[in-house]
C-alpha atoms as a PDB file:
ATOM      1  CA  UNK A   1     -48.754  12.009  24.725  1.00  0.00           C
ATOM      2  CA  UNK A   2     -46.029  12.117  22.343  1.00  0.00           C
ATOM      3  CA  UNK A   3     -43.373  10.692  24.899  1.00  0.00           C
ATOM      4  CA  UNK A   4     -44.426   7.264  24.213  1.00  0.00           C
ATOM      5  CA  UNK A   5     -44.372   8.153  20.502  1.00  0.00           C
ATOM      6  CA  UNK A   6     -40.563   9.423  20.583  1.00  0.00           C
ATOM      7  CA  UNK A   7     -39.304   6.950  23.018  1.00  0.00           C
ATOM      8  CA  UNK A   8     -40.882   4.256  20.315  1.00  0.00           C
ATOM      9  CA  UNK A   9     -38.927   6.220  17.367  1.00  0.00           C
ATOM     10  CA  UNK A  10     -35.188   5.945  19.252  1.00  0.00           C
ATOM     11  CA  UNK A  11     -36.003   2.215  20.219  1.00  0.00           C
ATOM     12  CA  UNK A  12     -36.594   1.382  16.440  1.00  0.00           C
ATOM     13  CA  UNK A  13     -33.570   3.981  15.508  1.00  0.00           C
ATOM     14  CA  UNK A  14     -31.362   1.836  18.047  1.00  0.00           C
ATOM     15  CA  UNK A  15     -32.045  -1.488  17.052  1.00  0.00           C
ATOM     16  CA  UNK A  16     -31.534  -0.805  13.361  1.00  0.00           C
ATOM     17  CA  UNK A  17     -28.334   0.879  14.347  1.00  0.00           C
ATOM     18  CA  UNK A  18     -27.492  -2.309  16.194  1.00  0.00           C
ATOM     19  CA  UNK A  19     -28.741  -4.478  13.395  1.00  0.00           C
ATOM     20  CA  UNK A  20     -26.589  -2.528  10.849  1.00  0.00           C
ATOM     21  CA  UNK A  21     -23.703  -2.744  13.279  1.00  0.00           C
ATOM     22  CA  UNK A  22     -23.747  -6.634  13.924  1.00  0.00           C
ATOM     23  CA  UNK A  23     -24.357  -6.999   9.978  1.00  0.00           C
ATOM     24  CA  UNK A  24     -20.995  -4.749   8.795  1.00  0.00           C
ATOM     25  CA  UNK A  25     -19.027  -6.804  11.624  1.00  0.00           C
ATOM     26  CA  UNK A  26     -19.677  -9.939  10.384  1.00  0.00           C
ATOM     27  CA  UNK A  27     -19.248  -8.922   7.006  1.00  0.00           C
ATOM     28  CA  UNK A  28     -15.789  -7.988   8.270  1.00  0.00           C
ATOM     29  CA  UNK A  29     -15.031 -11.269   9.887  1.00  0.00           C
ATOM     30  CA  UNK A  30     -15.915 -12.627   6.473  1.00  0.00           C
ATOM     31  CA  UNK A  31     -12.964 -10.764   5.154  1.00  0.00           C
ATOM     32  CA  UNK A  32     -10.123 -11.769   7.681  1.00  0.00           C
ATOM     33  CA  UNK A  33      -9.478 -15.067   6.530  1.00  0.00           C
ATOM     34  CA  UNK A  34      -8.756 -13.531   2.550  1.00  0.00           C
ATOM     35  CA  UNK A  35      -7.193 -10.644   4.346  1.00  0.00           C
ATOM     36  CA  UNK A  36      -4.545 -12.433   5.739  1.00  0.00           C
ATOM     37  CA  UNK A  37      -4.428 -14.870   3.348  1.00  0.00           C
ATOM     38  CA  UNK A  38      -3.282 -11.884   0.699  1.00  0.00           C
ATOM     39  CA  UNK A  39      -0.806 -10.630   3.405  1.00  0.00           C
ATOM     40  CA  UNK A  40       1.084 -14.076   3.696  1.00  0.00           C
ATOM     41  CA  UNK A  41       1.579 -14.810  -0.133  1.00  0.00           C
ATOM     42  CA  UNK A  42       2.556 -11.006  -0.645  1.00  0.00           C
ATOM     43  CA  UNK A  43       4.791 -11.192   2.275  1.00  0.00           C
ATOM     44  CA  UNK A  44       5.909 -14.258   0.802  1.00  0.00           C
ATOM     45  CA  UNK A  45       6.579 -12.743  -2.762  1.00  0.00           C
ATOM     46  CA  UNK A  46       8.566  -9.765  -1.140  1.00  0.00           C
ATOM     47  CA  UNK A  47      10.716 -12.405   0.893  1.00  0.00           C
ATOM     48  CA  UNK A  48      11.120 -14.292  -2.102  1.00  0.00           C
ATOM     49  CA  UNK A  49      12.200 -11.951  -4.311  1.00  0.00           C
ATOM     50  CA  UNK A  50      14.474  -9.664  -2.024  1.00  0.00           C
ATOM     51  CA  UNK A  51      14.747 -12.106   0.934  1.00  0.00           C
ATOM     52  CA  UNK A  52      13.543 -11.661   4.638  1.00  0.00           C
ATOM     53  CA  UNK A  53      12.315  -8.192   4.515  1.00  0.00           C
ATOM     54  CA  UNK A  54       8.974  -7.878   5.734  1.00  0.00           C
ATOM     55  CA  UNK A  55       6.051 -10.283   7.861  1.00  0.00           C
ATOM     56  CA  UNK A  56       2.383 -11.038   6.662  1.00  0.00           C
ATOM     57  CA  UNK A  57       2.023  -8.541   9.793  1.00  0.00           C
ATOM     58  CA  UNK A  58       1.983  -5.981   8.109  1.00  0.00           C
ATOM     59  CA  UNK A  59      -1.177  -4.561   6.683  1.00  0.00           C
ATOM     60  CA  UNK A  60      -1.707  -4.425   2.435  1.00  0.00           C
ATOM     61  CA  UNK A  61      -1.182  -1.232   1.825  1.00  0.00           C
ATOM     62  CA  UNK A  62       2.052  -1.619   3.804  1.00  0.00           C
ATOM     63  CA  UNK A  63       2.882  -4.520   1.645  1.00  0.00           C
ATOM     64  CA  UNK A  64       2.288  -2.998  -1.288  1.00  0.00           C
ATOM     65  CA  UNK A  65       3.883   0.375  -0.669  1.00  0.00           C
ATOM     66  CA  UNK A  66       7.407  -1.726   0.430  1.00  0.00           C
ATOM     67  CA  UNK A  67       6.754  -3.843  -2.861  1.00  0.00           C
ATOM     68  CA  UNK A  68       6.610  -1.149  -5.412  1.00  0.00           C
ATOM     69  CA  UNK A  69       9.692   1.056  -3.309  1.00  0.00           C
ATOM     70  CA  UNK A  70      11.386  -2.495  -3.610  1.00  0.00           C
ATOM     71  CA  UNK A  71      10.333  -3.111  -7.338  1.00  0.00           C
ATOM     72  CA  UNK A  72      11.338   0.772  -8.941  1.00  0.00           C
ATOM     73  CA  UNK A  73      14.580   0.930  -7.059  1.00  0.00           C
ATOM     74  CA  UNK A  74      15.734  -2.383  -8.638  1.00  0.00           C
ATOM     75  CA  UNK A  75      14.587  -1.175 -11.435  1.00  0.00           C
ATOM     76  CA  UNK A  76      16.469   1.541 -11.169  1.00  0.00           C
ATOM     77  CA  UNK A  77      19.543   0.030 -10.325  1.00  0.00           C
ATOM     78  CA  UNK A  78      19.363  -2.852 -13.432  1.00  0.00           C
ATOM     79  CA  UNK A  79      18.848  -0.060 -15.512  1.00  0.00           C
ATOM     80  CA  UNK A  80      20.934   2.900 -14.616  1.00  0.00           C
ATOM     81  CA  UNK A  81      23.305   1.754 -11.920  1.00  0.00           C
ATOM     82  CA  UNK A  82      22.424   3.433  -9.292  1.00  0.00           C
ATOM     83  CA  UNK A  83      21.897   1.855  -6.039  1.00  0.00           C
ATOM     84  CA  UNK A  84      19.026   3.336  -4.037  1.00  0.00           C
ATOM     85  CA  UNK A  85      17.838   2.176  -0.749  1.00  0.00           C
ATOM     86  CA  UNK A  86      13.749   1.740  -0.439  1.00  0.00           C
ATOM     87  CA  UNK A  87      13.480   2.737   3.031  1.00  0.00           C
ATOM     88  CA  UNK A  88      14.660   6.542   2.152  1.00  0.00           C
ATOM     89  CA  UNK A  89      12.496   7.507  -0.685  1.00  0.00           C
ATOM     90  CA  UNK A  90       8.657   7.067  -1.281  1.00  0.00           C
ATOM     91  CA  UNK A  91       7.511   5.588  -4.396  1.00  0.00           C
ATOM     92  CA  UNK A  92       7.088   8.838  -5.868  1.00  0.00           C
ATOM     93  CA  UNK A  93      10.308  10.161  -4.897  1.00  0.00           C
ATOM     94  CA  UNK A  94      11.680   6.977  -6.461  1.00  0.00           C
ATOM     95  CA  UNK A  95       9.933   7.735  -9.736  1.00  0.00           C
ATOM     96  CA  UNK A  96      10.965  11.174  -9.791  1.00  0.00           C
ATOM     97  CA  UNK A  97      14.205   9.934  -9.439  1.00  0.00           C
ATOM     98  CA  UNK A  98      14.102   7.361 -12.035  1.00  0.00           C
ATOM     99  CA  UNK A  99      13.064  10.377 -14.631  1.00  0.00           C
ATOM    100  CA  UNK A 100      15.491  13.010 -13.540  1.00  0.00           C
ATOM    101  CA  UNK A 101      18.089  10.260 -14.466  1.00  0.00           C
ATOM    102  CA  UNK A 102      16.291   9.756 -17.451  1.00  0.00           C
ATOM    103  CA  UNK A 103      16.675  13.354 -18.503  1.00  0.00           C
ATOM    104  CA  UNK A 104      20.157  13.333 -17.471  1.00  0.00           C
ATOM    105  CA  UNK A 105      20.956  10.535 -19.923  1.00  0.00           C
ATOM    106  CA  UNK A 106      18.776  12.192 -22.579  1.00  0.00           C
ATOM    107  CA  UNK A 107      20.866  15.489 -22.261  1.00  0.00           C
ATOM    108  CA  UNK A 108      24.326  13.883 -22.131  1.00  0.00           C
ATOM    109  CA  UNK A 109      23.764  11.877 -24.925  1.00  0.00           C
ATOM    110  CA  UNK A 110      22.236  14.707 -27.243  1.00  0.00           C
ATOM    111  CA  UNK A 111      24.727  17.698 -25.963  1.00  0.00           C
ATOM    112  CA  UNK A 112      27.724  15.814 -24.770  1.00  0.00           C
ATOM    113  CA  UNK A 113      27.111  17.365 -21.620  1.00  0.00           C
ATOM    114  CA  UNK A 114      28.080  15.102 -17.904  1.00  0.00           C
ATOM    115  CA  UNK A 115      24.801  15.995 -16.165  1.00  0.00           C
ATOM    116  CA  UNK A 116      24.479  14.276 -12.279  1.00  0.00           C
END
């Protein structure tokens, strides 16, 4: 007797599994176009600004991570001279960087101390 019953319960579990499946998918496909629009005019800024570095096929996150490496170590450099590349540090490791040298400066300037 309560075969029927259950059987009837998975059907309606699978079909709003299904349902819910075929609705976040298309919501996804929604996305793509924007998605890839986004990639191509931050690839575009990267390229612009530190010439042919990267491809729109790279994912956002990508794009931003190279973009902010990219931004703090010219930042660096314009500021402090020092030339880093922004393939060998992460953006943190860039920003500790950035205020180690700051602390350097702060110290030489206050003690007349030459601290690398």
């Amino acid at each position: 007797m309560s075969t029927p019953r259950i059987t009837g319960k998975r059907n309606a579990i699978t079909i709003a599994i299904c349902g819910a499946l075929v609705l976040s998918a298309s919501a996804g496909w929604a996305q793509a176009p924007y998605d890839m629009a986004a990639r191509v005019s931050l690839a575009n800024e990267i390229n612009q600004a530190y010439g042919a570095l990267v491809t729109p096929s790279l994912s956002i996150a990508e794009l931003f991570d190279i973009k902010n490496r990219l931004d703090k170590a010219d930042s660096i450099g314009r500021n402090y001279g020092v030339d880093l590349d922004y393939r060998e540090h992460s953006f943190i490791e860039l920003c500790d960087i950035e205020s180690r040298i700051r602390i350097a400066l702060t110290i030489n300037q206050q003690f007349g101390k030459n601290m690398d």
